[in-house]
C-alpha atoms as a PDB file:
ATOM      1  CA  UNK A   1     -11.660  -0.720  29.559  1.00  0.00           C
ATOM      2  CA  UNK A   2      -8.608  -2.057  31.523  1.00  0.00           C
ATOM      3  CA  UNK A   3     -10.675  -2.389  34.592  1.00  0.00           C
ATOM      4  CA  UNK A   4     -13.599  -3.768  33.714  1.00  0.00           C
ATOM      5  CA  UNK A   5     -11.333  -6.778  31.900  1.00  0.00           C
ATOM      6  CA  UNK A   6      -9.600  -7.227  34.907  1.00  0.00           C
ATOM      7  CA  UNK A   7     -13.052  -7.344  36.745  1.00  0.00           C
ATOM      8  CA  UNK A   8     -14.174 -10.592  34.587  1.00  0.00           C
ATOM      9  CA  UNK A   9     -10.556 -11.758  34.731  1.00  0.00           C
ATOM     10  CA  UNK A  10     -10.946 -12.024  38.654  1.00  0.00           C
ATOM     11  CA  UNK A  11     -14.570 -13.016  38.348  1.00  0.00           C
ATOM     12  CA  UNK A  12     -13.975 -15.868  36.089  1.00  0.00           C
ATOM     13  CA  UNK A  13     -10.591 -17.173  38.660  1.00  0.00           C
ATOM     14  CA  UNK A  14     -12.771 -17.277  41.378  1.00  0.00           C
ATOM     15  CA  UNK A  15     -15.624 -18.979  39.784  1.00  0.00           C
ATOM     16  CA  UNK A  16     -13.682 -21.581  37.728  1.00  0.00           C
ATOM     17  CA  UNK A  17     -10.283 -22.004  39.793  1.00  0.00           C
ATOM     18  CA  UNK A  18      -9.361 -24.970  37.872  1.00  0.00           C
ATOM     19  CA  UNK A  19      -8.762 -23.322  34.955  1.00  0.00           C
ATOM     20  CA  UNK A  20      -5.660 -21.230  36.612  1.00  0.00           C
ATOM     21  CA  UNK A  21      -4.728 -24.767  38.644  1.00  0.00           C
ATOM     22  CA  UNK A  22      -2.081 -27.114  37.140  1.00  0.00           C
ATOM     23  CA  UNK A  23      -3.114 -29.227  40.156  1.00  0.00           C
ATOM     24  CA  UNK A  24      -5.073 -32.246  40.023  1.00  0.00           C
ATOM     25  CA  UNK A  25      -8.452 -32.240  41.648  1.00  0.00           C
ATOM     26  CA  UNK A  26      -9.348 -33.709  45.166  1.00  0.00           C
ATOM     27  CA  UNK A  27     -11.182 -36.023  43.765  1.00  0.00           C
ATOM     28  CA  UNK A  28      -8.831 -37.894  41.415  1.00  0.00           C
ATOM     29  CA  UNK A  29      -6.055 -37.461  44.462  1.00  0.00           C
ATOM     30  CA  UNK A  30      -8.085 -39.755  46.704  1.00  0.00           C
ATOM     31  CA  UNK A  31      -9.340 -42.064  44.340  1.00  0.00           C
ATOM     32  CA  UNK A  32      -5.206 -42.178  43.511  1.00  0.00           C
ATOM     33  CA  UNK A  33      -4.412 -42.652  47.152  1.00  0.00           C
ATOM     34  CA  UNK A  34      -7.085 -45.486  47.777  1.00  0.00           C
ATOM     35  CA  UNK A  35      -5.015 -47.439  45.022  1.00  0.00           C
ATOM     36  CA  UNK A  36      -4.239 -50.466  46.898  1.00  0.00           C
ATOM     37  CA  UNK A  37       0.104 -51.413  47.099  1.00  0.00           C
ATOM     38  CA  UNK A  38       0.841 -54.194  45.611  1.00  0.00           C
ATOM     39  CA  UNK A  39       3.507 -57.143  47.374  1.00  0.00           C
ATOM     40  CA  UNK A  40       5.593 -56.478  44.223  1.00  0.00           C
ATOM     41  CA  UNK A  41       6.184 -53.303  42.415  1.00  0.00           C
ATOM     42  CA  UNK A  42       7.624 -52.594  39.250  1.00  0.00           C
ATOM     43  CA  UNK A  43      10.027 -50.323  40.431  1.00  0.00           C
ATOM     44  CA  UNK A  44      11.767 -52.416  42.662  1.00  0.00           C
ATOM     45  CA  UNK A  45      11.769 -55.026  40.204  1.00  0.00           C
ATOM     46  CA  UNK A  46      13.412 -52.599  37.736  1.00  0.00           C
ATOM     47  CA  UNK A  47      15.742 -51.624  40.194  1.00  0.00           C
ATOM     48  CA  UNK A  48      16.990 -54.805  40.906  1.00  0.00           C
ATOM     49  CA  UNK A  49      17.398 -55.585  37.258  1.00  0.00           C
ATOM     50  CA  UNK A  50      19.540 -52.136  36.949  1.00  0.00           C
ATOM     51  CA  UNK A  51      21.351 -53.025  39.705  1.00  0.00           C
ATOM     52  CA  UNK A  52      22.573 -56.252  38.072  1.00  0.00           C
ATOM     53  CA  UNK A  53      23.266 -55.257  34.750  1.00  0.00           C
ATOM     54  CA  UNK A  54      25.925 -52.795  33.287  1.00  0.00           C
ATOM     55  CA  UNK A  55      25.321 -49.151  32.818  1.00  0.00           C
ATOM     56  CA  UNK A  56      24.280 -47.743  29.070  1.00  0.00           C
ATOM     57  CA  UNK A  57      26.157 -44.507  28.308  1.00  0.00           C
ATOM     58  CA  UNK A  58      24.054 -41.567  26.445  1.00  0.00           C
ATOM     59  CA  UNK A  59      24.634 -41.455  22.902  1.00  0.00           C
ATOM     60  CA  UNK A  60      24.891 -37.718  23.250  1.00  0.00           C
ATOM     61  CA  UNK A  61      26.540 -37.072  25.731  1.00  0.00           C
ATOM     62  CA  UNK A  62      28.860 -40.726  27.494  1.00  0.00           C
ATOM     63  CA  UNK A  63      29.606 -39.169  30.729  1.00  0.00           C
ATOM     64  CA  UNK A  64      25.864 -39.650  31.651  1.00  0.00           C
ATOM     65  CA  UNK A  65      23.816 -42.628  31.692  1.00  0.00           C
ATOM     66  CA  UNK A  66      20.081 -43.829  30.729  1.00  0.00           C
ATOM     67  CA  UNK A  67      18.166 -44.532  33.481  1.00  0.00           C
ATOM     68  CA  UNK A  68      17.777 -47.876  32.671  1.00  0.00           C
ATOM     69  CA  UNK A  69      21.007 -50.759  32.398  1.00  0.00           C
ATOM     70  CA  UNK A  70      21.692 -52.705  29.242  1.00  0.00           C
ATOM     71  CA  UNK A  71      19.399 -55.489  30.018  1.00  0.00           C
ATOM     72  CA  UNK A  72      16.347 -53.385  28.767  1.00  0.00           C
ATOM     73  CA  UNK A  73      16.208 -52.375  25.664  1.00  0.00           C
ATOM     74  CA  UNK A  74      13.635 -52.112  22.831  1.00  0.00           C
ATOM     75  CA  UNK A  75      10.402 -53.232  23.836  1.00  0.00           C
ATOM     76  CA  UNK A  76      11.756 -56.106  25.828  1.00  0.00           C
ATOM     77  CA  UNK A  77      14.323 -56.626  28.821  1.00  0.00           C
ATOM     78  CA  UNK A  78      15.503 -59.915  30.222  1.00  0.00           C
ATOM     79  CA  UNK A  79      17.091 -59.394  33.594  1.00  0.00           C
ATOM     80  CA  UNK A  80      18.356 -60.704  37.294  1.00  0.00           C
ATOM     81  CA  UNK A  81      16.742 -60.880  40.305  1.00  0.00           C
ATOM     82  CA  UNK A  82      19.439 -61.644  42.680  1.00  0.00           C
ATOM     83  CA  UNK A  83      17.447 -60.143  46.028  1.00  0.00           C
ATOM     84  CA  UNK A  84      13.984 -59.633  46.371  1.00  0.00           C
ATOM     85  CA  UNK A  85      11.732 -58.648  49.732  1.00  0.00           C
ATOM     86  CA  UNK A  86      14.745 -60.514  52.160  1.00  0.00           C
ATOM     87  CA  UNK A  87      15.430 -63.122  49.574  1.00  0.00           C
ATOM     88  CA  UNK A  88      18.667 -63.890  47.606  1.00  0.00           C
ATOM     89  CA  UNK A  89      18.616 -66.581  44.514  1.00  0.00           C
ATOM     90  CA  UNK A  90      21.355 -68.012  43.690  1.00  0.00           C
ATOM     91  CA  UNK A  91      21.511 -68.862  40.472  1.00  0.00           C
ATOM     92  CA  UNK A  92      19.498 -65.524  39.718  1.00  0.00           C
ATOM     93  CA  UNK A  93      15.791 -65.475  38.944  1.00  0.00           C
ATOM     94  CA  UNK A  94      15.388 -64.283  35.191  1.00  0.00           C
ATOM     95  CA  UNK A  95      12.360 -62.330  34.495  1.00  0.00           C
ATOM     96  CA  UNK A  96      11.505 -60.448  31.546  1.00  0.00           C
ATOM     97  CA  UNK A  97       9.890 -56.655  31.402  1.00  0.00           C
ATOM     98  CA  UNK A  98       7.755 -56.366  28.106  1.00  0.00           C
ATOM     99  CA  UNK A  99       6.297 -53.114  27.011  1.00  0.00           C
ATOM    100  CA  UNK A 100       4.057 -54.169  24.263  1.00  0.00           C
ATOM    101  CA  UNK A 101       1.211 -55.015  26.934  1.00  0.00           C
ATOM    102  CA  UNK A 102      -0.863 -58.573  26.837  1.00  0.00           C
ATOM    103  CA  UNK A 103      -0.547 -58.779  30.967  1.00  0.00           C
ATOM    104  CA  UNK A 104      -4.544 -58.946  30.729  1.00  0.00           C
ATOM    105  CA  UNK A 105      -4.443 -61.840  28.650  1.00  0.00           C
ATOM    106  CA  UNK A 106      -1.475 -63.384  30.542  1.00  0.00           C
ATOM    107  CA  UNK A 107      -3.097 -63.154  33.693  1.00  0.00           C
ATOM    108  CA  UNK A 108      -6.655 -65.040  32.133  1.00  0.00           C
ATOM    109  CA  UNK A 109      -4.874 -67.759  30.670  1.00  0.00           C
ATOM    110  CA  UNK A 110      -2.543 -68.260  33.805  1.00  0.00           C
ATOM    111  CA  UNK A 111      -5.544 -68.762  35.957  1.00  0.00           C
ATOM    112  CA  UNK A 112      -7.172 -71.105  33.446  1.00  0.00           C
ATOM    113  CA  UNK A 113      -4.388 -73.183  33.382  1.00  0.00           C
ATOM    114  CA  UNK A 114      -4.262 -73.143  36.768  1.00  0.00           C
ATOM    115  CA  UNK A 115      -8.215 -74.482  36.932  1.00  0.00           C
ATOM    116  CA  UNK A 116      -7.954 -76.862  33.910  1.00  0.00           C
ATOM    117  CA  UNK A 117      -5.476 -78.398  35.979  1.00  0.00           C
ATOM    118  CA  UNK A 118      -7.261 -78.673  39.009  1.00  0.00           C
ATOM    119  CA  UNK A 119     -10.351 -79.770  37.178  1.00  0.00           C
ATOM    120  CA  UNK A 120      -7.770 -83.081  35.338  1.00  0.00           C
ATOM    121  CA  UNK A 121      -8.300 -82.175  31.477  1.00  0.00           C
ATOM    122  CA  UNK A 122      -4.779 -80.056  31.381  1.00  0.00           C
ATOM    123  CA  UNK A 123      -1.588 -81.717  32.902  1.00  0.00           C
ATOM    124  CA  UNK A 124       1.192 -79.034  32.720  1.00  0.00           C
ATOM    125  CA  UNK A 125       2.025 -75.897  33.725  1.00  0.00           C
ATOM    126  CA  UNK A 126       2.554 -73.748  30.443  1.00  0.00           C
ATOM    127  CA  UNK A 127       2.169 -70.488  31.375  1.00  0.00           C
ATOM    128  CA  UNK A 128       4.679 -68.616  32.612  1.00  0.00           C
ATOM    129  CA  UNK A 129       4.134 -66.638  36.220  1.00  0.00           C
ATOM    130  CA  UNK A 130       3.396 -62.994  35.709  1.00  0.00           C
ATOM    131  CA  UNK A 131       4.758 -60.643  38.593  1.00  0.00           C
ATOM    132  CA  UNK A 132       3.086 -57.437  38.264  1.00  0.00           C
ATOM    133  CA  UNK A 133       0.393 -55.548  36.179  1.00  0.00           C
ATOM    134  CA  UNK A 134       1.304 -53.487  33.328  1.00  0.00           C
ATOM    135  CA  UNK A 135       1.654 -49.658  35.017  1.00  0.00           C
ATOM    136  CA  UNK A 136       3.146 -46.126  33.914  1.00  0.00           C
ATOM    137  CA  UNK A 137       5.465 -44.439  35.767  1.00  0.00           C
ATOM    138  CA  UNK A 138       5.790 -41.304  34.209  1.00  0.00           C
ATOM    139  CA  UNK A 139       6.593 -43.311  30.839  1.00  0.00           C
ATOM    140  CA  UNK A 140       5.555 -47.199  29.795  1.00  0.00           C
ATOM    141  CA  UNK A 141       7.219 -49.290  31.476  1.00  0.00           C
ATOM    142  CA  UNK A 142       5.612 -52.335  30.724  1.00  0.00           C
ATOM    143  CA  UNK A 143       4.757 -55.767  33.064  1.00  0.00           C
ATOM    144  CA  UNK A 144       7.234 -58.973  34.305  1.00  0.00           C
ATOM    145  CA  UNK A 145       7.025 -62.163  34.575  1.00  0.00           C
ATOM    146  CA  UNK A 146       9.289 -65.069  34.513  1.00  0.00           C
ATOM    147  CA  UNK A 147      11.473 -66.134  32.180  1.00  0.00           C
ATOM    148  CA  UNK A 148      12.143 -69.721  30.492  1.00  0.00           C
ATOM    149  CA  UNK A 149      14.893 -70.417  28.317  1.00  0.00           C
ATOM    150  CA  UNK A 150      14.262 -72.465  25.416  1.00  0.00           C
ATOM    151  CA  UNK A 151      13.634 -72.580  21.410  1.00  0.00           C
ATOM    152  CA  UNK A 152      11.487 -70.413  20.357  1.00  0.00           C
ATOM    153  CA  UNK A 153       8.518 -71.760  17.619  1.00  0.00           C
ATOM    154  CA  UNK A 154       4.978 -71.214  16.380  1.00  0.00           C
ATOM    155  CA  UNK A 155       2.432 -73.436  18.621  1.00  0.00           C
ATOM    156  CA  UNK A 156       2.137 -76.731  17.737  1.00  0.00           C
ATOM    157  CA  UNK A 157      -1.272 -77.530  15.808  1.00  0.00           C
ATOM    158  CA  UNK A 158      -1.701 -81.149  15.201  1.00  0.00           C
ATOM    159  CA  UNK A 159      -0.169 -81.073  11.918  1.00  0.00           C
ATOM    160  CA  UNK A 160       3.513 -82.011  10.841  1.00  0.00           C
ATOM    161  CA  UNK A 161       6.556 -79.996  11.084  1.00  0.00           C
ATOM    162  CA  UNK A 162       6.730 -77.243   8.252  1.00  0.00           C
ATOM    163  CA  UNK A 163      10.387 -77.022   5.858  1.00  0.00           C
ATOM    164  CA  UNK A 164      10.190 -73.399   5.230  1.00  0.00           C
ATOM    165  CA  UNK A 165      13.129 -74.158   2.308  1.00  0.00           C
ATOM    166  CA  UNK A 166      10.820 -77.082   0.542  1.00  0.00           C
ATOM    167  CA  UNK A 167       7.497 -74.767   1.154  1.00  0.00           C
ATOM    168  CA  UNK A 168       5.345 -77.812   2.937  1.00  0.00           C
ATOM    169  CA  UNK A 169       4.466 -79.881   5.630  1.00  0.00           C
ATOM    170  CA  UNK A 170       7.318 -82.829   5.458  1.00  0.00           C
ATOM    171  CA  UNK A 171       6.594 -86.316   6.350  1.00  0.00           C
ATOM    172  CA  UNK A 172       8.412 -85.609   9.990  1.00  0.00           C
ATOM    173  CA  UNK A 173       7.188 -85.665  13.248  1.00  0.00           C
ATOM    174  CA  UNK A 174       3.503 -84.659  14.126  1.00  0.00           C
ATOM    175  CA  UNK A 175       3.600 -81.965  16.428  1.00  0.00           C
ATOM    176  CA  UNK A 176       0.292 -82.695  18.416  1.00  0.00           C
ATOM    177  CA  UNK A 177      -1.206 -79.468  19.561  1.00  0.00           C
ATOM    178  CA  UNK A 178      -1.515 -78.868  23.513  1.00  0.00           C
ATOM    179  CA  UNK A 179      -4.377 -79.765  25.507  1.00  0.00           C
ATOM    180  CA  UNK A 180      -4.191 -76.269  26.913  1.00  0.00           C
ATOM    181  CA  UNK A 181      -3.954 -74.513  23.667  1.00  0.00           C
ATOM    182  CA  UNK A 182      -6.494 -76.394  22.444  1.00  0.00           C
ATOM    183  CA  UNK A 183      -8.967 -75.193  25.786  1.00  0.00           C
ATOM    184  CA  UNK A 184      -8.086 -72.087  25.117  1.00  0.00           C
ATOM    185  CA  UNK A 185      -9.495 -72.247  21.782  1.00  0.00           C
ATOM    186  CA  UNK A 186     -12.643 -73.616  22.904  1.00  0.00           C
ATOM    187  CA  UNK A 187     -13.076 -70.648  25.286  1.00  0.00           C
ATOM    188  CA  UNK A 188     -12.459 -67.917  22.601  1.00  0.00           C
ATOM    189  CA  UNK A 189      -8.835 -67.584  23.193  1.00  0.00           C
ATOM    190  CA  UNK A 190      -6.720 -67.985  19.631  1.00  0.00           C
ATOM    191  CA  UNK A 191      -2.966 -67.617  19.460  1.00  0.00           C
ATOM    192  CA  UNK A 192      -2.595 -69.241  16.124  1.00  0.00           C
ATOM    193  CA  UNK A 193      -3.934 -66.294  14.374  1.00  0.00           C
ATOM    194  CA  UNK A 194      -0.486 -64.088  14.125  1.00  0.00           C
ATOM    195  CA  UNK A 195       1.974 -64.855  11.839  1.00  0.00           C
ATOM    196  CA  UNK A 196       4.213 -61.480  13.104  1.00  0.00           C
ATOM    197  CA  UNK A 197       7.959 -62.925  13.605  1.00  0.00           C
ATOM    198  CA  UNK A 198       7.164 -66.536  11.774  1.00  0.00           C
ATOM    199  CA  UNK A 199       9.706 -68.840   9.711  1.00  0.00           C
ATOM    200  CA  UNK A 200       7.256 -69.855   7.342  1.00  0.00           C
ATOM    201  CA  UNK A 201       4.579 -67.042   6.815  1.00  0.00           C
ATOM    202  CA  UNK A 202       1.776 -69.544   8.912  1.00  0.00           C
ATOM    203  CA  UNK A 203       2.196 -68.805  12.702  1.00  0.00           C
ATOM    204  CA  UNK A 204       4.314 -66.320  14.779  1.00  0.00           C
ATOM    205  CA  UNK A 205       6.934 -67.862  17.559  1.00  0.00           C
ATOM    206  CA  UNK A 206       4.526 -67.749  20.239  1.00  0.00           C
ATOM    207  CA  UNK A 207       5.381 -71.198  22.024  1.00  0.00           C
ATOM    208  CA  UNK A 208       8.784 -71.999  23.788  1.00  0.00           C
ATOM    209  CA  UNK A 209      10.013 -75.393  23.575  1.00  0.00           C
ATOM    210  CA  UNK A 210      12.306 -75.651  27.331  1.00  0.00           C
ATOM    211  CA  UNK A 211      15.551 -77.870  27.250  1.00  0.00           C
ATOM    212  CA  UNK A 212      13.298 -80.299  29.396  1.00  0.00           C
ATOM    213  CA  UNK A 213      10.126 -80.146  26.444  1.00  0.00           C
ATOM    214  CA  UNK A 214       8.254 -83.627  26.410  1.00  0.00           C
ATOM    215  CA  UNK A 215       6.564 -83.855  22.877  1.00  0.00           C
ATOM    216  CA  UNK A 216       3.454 -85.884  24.659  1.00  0.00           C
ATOM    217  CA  UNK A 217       2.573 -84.089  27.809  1.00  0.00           C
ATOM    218  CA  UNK A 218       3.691 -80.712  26.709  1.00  0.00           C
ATOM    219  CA  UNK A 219       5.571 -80.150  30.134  1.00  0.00           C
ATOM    220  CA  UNK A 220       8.467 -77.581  29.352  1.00  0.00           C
ATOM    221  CA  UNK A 221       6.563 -75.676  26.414  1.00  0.00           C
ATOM    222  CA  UNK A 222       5.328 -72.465  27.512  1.00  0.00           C
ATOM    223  CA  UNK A 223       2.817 -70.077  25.652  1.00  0.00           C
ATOM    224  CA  UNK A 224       4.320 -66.300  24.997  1.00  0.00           C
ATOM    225  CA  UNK A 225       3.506 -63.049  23.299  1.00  0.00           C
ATOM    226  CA  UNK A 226       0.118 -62.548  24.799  1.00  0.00           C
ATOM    227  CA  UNK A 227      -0.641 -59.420  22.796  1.00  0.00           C
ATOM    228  CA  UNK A 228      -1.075 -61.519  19.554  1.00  0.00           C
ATOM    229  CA  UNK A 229      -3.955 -63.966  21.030  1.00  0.00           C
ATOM    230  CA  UNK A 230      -7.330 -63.234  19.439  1.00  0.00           C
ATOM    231  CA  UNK A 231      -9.857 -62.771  21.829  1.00  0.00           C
ATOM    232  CA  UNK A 232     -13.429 -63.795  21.483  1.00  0.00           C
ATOM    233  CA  UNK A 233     -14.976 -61.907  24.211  1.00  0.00           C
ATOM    234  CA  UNK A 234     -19.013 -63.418  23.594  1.00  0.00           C
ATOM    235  CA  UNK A 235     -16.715 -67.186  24.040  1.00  0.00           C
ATOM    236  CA  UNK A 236     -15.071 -65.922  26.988  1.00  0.00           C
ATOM    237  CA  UNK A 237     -17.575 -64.377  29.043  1.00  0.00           C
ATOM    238  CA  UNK A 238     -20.341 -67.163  27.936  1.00  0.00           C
ATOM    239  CA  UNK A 239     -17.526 -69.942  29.649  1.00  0.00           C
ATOM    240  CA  UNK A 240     -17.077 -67.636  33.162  1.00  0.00           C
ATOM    241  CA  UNK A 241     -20.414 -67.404  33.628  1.00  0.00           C
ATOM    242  CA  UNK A 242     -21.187 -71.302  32.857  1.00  0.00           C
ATOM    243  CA  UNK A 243     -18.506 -72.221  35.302  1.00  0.00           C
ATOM    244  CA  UNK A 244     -18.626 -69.860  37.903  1.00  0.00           C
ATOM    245  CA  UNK A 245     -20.005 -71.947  40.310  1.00  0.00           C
ATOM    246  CA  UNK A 246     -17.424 -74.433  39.964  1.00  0.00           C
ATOM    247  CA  UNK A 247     -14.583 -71.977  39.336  1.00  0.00           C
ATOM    248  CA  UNK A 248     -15.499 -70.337  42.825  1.00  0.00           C
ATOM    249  CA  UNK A 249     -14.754 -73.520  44.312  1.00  0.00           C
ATOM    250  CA  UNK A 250     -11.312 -74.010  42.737  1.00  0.00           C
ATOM    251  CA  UNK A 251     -10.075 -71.187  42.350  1.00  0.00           C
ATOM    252  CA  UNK A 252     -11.407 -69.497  45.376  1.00  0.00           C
ATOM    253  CA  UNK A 253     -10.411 -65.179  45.138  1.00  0.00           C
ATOM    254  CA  UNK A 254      -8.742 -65.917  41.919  1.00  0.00           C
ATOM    255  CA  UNK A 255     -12.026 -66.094  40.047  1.00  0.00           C
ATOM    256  CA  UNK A 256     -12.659 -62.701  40.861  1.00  0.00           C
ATOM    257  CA  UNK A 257      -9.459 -61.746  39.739  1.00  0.00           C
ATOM    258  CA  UNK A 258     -10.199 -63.616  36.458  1.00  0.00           C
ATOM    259  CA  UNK A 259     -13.526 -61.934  35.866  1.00  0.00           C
ATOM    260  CA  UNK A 260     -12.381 -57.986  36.913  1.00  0.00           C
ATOM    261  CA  UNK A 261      -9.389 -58.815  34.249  1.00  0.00           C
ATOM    262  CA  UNK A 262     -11.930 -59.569  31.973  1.00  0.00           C
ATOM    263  CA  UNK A 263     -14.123 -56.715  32.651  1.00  0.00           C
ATOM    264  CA  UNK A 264     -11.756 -54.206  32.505  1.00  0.00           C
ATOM    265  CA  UNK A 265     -10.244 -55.590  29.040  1.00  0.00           C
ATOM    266  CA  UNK A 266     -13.784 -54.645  27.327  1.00  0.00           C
ATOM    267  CA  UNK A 267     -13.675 -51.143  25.989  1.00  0.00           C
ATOM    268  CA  UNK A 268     -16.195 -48.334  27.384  1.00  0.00           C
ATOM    269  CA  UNK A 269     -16.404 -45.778  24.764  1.00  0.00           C
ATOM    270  CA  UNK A 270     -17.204 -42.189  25.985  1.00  0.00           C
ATOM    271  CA  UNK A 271     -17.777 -43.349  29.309  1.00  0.00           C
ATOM    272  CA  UNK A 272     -20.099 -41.121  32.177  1.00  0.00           C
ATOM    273  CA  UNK A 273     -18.881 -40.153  35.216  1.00  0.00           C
ATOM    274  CA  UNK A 274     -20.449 -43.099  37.126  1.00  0.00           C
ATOM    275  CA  UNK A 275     -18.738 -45.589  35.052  1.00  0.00           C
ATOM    276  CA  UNK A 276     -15.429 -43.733  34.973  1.00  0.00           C
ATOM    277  CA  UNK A 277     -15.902 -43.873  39.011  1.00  0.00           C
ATOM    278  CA  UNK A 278     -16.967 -47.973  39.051  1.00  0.00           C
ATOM    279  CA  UNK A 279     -13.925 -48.278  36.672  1.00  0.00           C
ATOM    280  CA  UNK A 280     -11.502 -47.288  38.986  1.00  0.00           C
ATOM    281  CA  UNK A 281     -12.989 -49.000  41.692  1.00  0.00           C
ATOM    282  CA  UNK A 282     -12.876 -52.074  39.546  1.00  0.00           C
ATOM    283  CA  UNK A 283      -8.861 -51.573  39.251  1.00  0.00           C
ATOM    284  CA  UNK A 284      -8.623 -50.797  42.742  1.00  0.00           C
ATOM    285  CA  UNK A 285     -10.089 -54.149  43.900  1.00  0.00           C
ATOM    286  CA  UNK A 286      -8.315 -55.762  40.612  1.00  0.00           C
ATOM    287  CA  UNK A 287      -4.967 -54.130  42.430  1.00  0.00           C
ATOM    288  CA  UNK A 288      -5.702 -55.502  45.699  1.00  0.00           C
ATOM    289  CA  UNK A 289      -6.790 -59.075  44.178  1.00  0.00           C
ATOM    290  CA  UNK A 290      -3.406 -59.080  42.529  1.00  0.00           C
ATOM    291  CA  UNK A 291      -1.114 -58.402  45.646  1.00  0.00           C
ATOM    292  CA  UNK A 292      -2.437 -61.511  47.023  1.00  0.00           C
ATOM    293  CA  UNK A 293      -2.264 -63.431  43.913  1.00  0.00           C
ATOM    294  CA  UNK A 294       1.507 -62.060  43.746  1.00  0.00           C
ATOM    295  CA  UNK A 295       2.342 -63.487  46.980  1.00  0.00           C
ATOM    296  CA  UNK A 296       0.784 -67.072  46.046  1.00  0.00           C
ATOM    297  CA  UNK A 297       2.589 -66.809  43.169  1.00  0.00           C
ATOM    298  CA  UNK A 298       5.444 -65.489  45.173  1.00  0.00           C
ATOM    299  CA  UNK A 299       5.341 -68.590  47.293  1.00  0.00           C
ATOM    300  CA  UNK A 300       5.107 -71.056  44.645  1.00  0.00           C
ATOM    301  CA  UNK A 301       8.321 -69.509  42.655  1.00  0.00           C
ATOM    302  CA  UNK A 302      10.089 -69.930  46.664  1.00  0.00           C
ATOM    303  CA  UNK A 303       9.004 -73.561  46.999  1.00  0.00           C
ATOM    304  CA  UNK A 304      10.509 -74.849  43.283  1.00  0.00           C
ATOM    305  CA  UNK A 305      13.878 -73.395  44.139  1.00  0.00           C
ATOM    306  CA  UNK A 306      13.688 -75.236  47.382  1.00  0.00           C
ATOM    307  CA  UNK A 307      13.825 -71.607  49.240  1.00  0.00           C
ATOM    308  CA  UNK A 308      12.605 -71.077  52.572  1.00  0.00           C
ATOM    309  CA  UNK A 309      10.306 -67.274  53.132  1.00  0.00           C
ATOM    310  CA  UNK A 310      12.447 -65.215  55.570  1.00  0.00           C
END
């Protein structure tokens, strides 16, 4: 009896090796390995930030120390760059590392600011730059992208300001909604739909108002917490495909970018093998897309603190 289970025991090994293999397949290694680099990686970005922050001692046991400084903590980190790829900023760059996600949506509405703005019917900047894609290393570690300093507030919506101790609109100043919040509305984008965080139960803090905020062009404000927009996807991918022609021209690679983002937001429920396989070759080119978008990005973050490449 003893042999002939050890017979099937060996038969079975050699038949199904993966079964006794903790390894991953060939197959997933080189699809892994033909993962383009990006020009910025989160880990250098995190150790930077560690670098320039203090050390947090283990609750359990104080002679060690968590892997990460006291900059990150929760489910948001604000931190230094000091030196990045040759160059040193003086005052610091101050990014933030969020763990909560919304780099997809980040990423679309940074490139349609970036086209409204080409295109005249958006003046200001009010997106924020993101710096790299949300990734795992072994745990989440989140995505960064720059931070602005300011008071934070729900978006303004054309109506007045709200006195969350009288419990209504007061006769005070009209706070006239965004041109770019209100294109992002007409293209299925919503952030006025989450009232997590808000001071009076109607809209969460999702807008920054900078030290420099101008009440009539909006330059200064900048749109946050990605993760709460509501997404109309129909709206969305109706509008790329009526200005794709156009956006092409603008926007050049970065429409691309826009539209894999897009695609790989939409959920593929028990996907085949063939669409697994076109998935990851749509996050490969999405990874290669975004190293060059990084270094434009790079560039333009360089040339406002009147920095010269190395």
């Amino acid at each position: 009896m003893k042999v002939i289970t050890l017979f099937i025991i060996i038969l079975v090994s050699l038949s199904y090796p993966f079964l006794f293999s903790n390894a991953p397949s060939t197959h997933l290694i080189n699809r892994r390995a033909r993962t383009p680099q990006l020009f910025i990686t989160i880990e250098e970005l995190f150790a930077e930030c560690d670098r320039n922050s203090e050390p947090v001692p283990s609750f359990l046991d104080p002679a060690r120390q968590l892997p990460h400084g006291r900059w990150y903590y929760g489910q948001v980190g604000i931190g230094e760059i000091r030196e990045l790829k040759g160059v040193k900023f003086n005052p610091p760059l101050d990014v933030v590392a969020k763990i909560k996600g919304g780099e997809e949506i980040h990423l679309i509405c940074a490139i349609l600011n970036e086209y409204w703005r080409a295109r005249g019917e958006v003046t200001a900047r009010n997106v924020p730059y993101i710096l790299t894609p949300y990734q795992v290393m072994g745990e989440d570690m989140g995505y960064f992208y720059e931070y602005r300093e300011g008071h934070e507030t729900s978006p303004p919506d054309g109506t007045h300001e709200y006195n969350p101790w009288l419990g209504y609109e007061s006769i005070g100043e009209k706070r006239n909604m965004p041109p770019f919040l209100a294109k992002l509305l007409e293209v299925g984008l919503n952030c006025y739909r989450d009232i997590v965080q808000s001071d009076d139960g109607r809209v969460g803090k999702h807008w920054i108002e900078g030290p420099n905020y101008n009440r009539e062009t909006h330059e200064d404000g900048w749109l946050i917490d990605y993760e709460a927009i509501h997404t109309d996807a129909e709206k969305i991918s109706r509008y790329l495909k009526e200005q794709e022609a156009e956006m092409r021209e603008i926007l050049g690679y970065k429409y691309e970018l826009l539209r894999i983002t897009f695609q790989l937001m939409q959920p593929v429920l028990n996907p085949s093998e063939e669409e697994r396989i076109e998935r990851q070759h749509l996050k490969n080119e999405f990874y290669r897309l975004f190293s060059r978008y990084q270094q434009e990005i790079w560039a333009k973050i360089l040339a406002e603190r009147g920095i010269t490449p190395p």
